[in-house]
C-alpha atoms as a PDB file:
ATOM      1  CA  UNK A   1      41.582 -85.907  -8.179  1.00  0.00           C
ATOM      2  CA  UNK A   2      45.332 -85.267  -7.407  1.00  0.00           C
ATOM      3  CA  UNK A   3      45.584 -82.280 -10.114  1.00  0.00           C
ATOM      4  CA  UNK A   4      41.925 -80.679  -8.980  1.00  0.00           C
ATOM      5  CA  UNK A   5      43.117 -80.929  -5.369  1.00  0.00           C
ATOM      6  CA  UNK A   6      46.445 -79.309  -6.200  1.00  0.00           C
ATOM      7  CA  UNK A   7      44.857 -76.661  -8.530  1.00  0.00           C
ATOM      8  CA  UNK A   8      42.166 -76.011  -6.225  1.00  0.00           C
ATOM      9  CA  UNK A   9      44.857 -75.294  -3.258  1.00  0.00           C
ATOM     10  CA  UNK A  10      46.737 -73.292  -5.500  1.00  0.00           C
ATOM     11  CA  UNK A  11      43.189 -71.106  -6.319  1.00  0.00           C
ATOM     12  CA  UNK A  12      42.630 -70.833  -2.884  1.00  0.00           C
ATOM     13  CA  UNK A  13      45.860 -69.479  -1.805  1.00  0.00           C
ATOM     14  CA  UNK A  14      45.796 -66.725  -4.944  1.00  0.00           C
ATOM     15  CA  UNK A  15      42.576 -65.614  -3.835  1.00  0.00           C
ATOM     16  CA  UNK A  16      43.602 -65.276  -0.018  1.00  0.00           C
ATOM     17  CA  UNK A  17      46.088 -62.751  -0.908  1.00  0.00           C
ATOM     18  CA  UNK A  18      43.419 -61.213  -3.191  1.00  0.00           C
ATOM     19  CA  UNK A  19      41.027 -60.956  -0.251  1.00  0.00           C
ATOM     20  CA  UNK A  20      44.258 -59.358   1.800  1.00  0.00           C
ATOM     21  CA  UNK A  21      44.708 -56.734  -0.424  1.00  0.00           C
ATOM     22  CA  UNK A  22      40.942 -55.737  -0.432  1.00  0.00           C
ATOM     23  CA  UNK A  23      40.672 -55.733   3.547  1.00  0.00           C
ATOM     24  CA  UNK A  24      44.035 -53.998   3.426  1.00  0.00           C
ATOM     25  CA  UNK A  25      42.383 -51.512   1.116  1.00  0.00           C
ATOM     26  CA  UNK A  26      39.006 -51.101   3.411  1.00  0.00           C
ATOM     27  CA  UNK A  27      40.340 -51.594   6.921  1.00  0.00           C
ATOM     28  CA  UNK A  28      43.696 -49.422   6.437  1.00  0.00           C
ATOM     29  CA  UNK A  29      42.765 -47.411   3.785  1.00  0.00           C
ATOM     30  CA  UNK A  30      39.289 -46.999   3.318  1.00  0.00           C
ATOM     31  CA  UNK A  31      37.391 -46.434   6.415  1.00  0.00           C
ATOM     32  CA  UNK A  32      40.358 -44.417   8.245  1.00  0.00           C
ATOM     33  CA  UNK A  33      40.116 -42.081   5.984  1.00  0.00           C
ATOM     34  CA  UNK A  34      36.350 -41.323   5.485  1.00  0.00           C
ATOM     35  CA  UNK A  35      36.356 -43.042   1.876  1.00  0.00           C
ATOM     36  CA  UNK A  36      33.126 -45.126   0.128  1.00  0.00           C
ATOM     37  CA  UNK A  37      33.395 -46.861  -2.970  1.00  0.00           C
ATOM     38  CA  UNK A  38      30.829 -48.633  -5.540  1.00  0.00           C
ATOM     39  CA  UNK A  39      29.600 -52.591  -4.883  1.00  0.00           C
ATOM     40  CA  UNK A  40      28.348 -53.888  -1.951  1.00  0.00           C
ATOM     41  CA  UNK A  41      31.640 -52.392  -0.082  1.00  0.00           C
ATOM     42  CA  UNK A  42      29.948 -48.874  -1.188  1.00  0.00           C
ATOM     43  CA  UNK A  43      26.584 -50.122   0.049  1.00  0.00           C
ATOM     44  CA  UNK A  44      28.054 -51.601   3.035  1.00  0.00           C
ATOM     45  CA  UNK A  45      29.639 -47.665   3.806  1.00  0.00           C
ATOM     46  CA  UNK A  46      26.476 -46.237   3.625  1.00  0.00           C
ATOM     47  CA  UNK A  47      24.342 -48.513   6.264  1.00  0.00           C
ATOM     48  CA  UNK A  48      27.395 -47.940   8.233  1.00  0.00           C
ATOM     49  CA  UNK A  49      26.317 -44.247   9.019  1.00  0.00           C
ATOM     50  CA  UNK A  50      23.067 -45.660   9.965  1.00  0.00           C
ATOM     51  CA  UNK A  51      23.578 -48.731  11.995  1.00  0.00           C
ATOM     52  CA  UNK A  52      26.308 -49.580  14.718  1.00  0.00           C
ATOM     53  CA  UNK A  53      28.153 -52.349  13.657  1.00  0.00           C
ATOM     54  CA  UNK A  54      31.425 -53.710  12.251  1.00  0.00           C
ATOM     55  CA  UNK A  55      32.180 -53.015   8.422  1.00  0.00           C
ATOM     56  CA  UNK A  56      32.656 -57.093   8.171  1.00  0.00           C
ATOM     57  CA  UNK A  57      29.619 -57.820   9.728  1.00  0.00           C
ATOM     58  CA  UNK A  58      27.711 -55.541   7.220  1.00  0.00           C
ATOM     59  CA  UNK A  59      29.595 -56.992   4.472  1.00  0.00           C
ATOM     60  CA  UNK A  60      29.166 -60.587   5.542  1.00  0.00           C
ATOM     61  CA  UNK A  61      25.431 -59.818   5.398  1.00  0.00           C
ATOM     62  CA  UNK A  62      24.596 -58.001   2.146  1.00  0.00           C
ATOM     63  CA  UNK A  63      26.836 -60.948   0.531  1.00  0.00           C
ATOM     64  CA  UNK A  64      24.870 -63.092   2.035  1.00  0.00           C
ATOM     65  CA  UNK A  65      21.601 -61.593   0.581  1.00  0.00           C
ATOM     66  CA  UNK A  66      23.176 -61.211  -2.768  1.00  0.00           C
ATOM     67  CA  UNK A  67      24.093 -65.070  -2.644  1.00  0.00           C
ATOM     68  CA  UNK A  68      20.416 -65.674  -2.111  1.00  0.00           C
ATOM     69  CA  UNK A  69      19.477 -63.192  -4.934  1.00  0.00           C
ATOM     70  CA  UNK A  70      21.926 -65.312  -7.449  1.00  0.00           C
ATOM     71  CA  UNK A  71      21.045 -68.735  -6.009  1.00  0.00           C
ATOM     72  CA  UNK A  72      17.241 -67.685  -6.838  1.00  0.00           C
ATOM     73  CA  UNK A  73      17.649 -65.664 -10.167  1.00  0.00           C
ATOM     74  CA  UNK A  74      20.663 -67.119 -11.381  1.00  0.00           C
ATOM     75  CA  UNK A  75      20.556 -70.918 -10.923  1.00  0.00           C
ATOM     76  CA  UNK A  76      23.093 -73.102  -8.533  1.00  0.00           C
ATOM     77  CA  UNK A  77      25.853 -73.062 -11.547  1.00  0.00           C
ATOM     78  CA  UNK A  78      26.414 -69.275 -10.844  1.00  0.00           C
ATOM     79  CA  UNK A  79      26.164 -69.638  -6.758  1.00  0.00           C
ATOM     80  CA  UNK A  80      29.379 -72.146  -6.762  1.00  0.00           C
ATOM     81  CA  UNK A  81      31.305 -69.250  -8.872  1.00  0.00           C
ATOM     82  CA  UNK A  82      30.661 -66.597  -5.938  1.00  0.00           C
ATOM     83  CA  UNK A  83      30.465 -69.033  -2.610  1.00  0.00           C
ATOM     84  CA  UNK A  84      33.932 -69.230  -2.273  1.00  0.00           C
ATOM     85  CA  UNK A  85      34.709 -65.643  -1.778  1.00  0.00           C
ATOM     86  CA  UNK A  86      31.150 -65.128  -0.175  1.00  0.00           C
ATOM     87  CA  UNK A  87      32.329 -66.523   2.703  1.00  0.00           C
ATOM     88  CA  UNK A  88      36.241 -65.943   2.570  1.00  0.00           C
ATOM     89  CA  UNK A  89      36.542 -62.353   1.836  1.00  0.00           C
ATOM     90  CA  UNK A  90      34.170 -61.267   5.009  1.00  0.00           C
ATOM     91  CA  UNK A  91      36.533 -63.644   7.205  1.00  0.00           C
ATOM     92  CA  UNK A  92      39.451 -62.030   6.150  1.00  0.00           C
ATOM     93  CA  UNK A  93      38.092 -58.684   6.560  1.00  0.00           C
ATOM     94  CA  UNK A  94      37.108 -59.468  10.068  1.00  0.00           C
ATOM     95  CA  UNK A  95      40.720 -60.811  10.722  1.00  0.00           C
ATOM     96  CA  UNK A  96      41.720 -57.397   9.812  1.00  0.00           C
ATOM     97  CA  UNK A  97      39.494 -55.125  11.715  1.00  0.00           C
ATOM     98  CA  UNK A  98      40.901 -56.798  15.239  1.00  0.00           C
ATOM     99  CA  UNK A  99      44.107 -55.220  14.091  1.00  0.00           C
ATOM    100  CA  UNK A 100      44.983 -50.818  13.914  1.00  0.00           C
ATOM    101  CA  UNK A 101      46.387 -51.185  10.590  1.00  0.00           C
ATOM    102  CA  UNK A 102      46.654 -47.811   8.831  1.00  0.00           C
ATOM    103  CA  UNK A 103      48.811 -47.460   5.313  1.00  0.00           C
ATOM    104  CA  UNK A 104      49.317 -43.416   5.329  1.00  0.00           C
ATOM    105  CA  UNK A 105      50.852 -41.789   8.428  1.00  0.00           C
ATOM    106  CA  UNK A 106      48.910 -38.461   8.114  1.00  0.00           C
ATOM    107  CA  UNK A 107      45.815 -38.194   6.126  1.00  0.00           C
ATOM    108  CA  UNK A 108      45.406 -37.664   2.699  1.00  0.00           C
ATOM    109  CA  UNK A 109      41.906 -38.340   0.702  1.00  0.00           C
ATOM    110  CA  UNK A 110      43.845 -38.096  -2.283  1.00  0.00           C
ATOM    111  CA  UNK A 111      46.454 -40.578  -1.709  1.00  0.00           C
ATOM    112  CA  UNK A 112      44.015 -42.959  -0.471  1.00  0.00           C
ATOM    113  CA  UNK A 113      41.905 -43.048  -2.959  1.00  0.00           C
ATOM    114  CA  UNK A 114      43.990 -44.137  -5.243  1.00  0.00           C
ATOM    115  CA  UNK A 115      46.032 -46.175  -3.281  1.00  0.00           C
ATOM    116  CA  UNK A 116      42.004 -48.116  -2.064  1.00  0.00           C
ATOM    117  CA  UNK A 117      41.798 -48.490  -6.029  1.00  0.00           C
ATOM    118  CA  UNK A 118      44.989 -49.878  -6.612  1.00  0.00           C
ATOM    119  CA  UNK A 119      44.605 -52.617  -3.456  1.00  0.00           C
ATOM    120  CA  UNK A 120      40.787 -53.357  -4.708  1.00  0.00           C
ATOM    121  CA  UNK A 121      41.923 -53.929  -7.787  1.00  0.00           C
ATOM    122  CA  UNK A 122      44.419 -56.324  -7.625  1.00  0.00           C
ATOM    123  CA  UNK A 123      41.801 -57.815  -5.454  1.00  0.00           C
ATOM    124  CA  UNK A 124      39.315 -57.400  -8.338  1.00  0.00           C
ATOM    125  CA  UNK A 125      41.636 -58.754 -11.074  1.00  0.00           C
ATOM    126  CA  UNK A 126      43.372 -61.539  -9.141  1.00  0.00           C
ATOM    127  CA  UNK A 127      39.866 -63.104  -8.339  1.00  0.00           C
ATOM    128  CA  UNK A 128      38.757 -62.975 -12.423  1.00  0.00           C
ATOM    129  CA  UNK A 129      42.269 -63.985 -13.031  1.00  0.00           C
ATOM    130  CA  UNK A 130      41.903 -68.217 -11.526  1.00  0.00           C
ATOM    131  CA  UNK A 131      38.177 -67.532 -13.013  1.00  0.00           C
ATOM    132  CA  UNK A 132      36.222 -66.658 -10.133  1.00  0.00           C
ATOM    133  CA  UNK A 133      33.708 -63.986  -8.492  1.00  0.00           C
ATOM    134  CA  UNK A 134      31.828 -62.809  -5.893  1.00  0.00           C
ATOM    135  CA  UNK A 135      28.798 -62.189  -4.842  1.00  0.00           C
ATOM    136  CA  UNK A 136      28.938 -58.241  -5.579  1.00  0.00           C
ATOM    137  CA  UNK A 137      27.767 -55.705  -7.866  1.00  0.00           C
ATOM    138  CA  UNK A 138      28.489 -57.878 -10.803  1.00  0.00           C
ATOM    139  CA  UNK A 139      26.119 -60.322  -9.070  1.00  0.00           C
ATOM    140  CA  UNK A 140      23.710 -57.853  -9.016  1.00  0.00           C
ATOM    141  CA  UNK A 141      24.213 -56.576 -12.633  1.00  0.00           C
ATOM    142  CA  UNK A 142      23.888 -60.341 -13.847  1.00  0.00           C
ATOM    143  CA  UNK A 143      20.252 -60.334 -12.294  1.00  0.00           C
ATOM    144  CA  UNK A 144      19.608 -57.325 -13.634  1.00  0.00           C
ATOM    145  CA  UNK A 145      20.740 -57.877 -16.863  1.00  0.00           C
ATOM    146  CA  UNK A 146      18.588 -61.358 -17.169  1.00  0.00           C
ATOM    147  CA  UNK A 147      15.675 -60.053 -15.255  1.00  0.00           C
ATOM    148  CA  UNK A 148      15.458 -56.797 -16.941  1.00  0.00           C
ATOM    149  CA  UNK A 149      17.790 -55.695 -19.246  1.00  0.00           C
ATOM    150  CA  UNK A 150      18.900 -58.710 -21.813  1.00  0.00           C
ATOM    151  CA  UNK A 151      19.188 -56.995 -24.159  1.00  0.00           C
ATOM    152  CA  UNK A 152      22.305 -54.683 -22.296  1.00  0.00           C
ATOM    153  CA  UNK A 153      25.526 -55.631 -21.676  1.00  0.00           C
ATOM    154  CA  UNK A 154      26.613 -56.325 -18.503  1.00  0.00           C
ATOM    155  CA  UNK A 155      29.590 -53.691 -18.686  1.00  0.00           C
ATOM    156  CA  UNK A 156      27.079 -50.718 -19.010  1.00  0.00           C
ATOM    157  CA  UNK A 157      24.601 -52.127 -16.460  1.00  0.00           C
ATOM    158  CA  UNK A 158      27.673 -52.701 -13.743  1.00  0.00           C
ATOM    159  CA  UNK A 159      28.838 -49.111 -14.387  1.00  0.00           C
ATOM    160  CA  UNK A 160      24.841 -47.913 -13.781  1.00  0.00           C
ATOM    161  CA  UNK A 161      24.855 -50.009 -10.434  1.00  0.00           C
ATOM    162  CA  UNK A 162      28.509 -48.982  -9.360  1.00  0.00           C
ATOM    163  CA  UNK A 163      27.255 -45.004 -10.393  1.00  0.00           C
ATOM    164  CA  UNK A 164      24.106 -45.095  -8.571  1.00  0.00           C
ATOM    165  CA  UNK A 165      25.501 -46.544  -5.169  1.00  0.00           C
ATOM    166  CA  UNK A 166      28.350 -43.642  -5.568  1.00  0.00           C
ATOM    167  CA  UNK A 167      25.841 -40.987  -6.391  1.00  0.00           C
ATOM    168  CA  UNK A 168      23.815 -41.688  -2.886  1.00  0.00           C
ATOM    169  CA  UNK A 169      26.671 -42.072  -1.212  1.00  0.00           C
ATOM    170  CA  UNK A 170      27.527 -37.974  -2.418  1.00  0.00           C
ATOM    171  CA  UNK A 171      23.995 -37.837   0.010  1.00  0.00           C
ATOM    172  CA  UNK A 172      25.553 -39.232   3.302  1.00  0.00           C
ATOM    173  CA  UNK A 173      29.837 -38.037   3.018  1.00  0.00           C
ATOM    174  CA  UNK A 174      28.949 -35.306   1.159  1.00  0.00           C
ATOM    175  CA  UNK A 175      29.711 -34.462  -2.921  1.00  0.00           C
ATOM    176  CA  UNK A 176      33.465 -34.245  -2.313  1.00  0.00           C
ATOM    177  CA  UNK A 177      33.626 -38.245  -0.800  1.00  0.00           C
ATOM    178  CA  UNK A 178      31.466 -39.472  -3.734  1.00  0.00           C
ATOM    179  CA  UNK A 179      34.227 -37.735  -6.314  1.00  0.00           C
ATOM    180  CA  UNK A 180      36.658 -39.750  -4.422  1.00  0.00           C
ATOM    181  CA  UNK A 181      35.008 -42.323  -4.792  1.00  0.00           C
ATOM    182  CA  UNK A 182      34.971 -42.481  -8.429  1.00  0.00           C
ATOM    183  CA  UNK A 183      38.169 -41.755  -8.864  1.00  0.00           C
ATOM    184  CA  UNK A 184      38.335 -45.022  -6.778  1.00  0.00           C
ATOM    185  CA  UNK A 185      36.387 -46.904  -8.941  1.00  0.00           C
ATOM    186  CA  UNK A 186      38.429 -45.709 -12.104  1.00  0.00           C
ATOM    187  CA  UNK A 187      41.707 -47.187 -10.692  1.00  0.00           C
ATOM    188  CA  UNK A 188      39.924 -50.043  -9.499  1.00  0.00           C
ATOM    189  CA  UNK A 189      39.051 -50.850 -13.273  1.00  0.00           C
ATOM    190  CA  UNK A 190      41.816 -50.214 -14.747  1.00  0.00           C
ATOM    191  CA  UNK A 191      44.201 -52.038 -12.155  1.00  0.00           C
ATOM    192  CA  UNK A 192      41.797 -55.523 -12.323  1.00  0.00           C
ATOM    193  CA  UNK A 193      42.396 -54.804 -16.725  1.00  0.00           C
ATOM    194  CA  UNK A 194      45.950 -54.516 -15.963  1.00  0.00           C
ATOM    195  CA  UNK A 195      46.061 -57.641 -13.871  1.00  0.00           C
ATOM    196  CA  UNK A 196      43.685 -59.851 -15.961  1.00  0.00           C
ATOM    197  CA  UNK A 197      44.475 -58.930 -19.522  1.00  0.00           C
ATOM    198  CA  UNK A 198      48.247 -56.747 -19.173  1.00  0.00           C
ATOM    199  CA  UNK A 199      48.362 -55.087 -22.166  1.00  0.00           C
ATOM    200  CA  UNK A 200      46.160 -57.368 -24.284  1.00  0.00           C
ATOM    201  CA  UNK A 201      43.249 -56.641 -26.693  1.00  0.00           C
ATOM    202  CA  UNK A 202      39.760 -57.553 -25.039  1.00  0.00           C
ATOM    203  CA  UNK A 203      39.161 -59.908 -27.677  1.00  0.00           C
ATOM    204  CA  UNK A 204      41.351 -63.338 -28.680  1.00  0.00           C
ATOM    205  CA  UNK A 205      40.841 -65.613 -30.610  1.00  0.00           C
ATOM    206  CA  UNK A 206      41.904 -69.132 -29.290  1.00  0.00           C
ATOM    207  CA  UNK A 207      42.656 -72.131 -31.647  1.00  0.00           C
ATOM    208  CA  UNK A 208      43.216 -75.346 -29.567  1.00  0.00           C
ATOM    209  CA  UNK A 209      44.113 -78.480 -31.761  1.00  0.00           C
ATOM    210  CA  UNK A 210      43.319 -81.576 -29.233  1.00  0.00           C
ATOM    211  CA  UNK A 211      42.203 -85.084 -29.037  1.00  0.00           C
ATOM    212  CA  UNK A 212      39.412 -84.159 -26.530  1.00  0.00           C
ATOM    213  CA  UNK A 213      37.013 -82.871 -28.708  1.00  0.00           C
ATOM    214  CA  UNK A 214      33.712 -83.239 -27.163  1.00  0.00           C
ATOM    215  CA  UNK A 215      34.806 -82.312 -23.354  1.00  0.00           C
ATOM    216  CA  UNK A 216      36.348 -78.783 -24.262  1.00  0.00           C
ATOM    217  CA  UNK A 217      33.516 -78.055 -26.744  1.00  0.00           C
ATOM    218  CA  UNK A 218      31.020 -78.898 -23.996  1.00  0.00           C
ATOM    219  CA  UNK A 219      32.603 -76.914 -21.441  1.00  0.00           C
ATOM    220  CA  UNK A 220      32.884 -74.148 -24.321  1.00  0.00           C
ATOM    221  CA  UNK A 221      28.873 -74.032 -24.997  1.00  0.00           C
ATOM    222  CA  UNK A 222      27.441 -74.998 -21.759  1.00  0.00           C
ATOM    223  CA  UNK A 223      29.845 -73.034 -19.125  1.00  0.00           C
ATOM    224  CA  UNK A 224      31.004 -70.194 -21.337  1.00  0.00           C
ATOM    225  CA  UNK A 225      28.053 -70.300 -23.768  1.00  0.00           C
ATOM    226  CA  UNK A 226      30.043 -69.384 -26.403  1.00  0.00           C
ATOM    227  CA  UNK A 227      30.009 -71.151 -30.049  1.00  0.00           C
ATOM    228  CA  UNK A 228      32.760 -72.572 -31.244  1.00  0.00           C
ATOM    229  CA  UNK A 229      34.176 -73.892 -34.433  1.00  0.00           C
ATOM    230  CA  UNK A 230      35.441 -77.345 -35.662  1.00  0.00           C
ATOM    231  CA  UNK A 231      37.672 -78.532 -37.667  1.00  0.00           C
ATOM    232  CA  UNK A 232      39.550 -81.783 -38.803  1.00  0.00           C
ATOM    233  CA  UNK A 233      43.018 -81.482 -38.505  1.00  0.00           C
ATOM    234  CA  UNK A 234      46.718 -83.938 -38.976  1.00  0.00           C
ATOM    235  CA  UNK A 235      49.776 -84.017 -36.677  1.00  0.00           C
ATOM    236  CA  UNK A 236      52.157 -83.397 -39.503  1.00  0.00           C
ATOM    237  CA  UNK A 237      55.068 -84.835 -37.356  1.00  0.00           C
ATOM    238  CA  UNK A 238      52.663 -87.881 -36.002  1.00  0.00           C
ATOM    239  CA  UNK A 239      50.449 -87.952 -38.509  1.00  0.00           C
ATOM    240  CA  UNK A 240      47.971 -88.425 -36.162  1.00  0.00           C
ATOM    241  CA  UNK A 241      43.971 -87.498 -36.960  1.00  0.00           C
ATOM    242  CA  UNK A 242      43.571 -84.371 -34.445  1.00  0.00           C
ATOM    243  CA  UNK A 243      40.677 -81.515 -34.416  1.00  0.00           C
ATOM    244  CA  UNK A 244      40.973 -77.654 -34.307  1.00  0.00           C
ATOM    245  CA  UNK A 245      38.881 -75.601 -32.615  1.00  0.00           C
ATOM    246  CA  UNK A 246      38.202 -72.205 -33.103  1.00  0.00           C
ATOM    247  CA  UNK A 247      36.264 -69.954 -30.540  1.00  0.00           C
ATOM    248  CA  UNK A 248      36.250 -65.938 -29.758  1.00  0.00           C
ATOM    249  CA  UNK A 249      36.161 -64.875 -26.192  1.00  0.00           C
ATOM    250  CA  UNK A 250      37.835 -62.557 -23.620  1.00  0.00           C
ATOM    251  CA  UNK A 251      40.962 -62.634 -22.103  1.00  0.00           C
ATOM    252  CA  UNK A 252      39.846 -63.497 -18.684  1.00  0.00           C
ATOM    253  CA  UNK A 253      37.483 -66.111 -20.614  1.00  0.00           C
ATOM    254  CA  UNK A 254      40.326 -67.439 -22.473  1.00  0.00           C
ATOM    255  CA  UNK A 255      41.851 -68.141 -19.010  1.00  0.00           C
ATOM    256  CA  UNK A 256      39.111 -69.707 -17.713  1.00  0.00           C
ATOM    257  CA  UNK A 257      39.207 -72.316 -21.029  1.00  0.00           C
ATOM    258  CA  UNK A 258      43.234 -72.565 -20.234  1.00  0.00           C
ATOM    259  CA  UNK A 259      42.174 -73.943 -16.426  1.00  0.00           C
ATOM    260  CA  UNK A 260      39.827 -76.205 -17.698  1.00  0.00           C
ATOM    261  CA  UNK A 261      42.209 -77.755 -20.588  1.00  0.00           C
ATOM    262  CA  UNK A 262      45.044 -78.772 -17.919  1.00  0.00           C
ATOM    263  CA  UNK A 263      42.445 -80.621 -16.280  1.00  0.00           C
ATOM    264  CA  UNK A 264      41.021 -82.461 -20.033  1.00  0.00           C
ATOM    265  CA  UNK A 265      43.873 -82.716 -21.608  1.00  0.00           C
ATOM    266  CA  UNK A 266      46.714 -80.728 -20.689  1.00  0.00           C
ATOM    267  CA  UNK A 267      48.687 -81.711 -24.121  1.00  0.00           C
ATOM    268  CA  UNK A 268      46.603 -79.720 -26.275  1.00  0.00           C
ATOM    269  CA  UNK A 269      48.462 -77.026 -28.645  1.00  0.00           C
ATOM    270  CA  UNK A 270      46.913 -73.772 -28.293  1.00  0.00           C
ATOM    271  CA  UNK A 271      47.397 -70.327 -30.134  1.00  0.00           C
ATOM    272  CA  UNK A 272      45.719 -66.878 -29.077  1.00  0.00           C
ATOM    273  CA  UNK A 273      45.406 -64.044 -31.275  1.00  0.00           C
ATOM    274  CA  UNK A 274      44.447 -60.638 -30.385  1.00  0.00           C
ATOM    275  CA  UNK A 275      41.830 -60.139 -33.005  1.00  0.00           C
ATOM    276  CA  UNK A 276      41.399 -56.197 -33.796  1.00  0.00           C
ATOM    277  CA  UNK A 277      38.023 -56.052 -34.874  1.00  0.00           C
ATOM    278  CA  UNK A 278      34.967 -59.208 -35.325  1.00  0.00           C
ATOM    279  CA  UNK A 279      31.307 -58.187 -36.422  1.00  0.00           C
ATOM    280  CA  UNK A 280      29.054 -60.555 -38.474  1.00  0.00           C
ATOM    281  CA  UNK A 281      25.450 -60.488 -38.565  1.00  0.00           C
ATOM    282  CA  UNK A 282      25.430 -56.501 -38.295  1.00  0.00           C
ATOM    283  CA  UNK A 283      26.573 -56.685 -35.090  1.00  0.00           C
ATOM    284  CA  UNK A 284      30.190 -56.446 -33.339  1.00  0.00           C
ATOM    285  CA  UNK A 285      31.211 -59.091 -30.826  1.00  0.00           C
ATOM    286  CA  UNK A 286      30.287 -57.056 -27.900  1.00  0.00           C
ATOM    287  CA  UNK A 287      27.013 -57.003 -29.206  1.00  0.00           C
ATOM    288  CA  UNK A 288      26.595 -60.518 -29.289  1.00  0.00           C
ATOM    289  CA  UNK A 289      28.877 -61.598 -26.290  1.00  0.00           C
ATOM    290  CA  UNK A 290      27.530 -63.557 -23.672  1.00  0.00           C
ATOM    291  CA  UNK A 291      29.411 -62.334 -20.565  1.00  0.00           C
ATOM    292  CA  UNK A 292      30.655 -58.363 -21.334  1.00  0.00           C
ATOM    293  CA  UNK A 293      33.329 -57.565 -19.291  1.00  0.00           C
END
């Protein structure tokens, strides 16, 4: 309970300075300058040309509606992922809308759309980083994709709901705002990449020789749903009976399995290898992966 508690306060300050940057990016970036973006924050930009009320407030609410969208469509396991920030991030954006915080001294739609991308996503990339989400557009794209579209992967449905909320924004600030605004959204992806994966392949290969066996391949299938391989193994130095698993996943999922294995057993040996290229079945690994990114 000691090492959760510690690991959990640890989270939680990570992804306060995550929610920072993305209030920075809106309050003091964003909204001074006449900006949108995709997600619910693009979403959120567009009621606010229609009703009076605080950019938070708007926020707080659409999350809120997309946490009852997930909870319903997506089962309770997917609604502790996103609660967290659900109900952090709008508090932290409210914080910063009491204050006149402003990053450029003159204005300059140029410089803050990139400089919106850059603060979202560190935001964006930070939060999948300690292996957690929120209750935005990827939200959305998860319903979508189970509801409608299983047979898509979640990347291409994301960029579909990220394009669409840009392209009727182009109807309210006007086709120059919405160009912005994807410009946004291209630093914004690859910032989070940068963050999350640095200069790593999007596929690894992890090979974790343990003693807890049935814990990490239960967390492997039922919270990742991923397959995994096993495989008896000896300490040569011990000579102790060990087994090897072998599973393929993404960087930010391999991250995710890291978490969990300080908690099981935090002296398991683990290797991760970019892996180039994996097909089997006639079909590549993004074809068959259970969580794009």
């Amino acid at each position: 309970m000691k090492e959760r508690a510690k690991a959990f306060f640890i989270d939680f300050v990570i992804l306060l300075l995550a929610c920072c940057c993305s209030a920075f990016a809106v309050v003091g970036v964003m909204i001074p300058n006449g900006l949108t973006s995709g997600g619910i924050t693009g979403i959120a930009r567009i009621l606010q040309k229609f009703v009076d009320l605080d950019f938070s407030i708007l926020y707080y609410s659409l999350s809120l509606i997309v946490l009852m969208l997930v909870a319903l469509f997506l089962g309770l396991k997917e609604v502790k992922r996103v609660l967290l920030l659900s109900i952090l991030y709008p508090a932290v954006l409210f914080v910063f809308e009491q204050f006149p915080i402003q990053l450029l001294e003159t204005e300059d739609i140029l410089l803050a759309a990139i400089f919106s991308g850059i603060f979202t996503g560190s935001y964006i990339g930070l939060v999948f980083w300690r292996g957690y989400a929120s209750a935005g557009a990827e939200a959305i794209a998860k319903i979508f994709r189970k509801r409608l579209f299983p047979g898509v992967s979640l990347t291409k449905i994301l960029l579909c709901v990220d394009g669409t909320i840009i392209i009727a924004s182009a109807f309210i600030y006007g086709r120059n705002i919405a160009l912005y605004a994807l410009i946004t959204q291209l630093i914004i992806t690859k910032t989070s990449e940068l963050i999350m994966y640095g200069f790593e392949d999007k596929i690894v290969q992890l090979t974790i020789i343990t003693t807890k066996t049935d814990d990490i391949r239960d967390y492997i299938i039922h919270d990742l749903e991923r397959s995994v391989s096993i495989f008896d193994a000896r300490g040569g130095y011990t000579n102790q009976d060990l087994r090897q698993l072998v599973l393929l996943c993404s960087p930010r999922e391999s991250m995710r399995v890291k978490k969990k294995l300080a908690l099981i057993d935090p002296h398991a040996f683990v290797v991760v290898t970019k892996a180039e290229t994996v097909w089997g079945a006639g079909r590549s690994f993004h074809d068959i992966r259970k969580d794009d990114e």
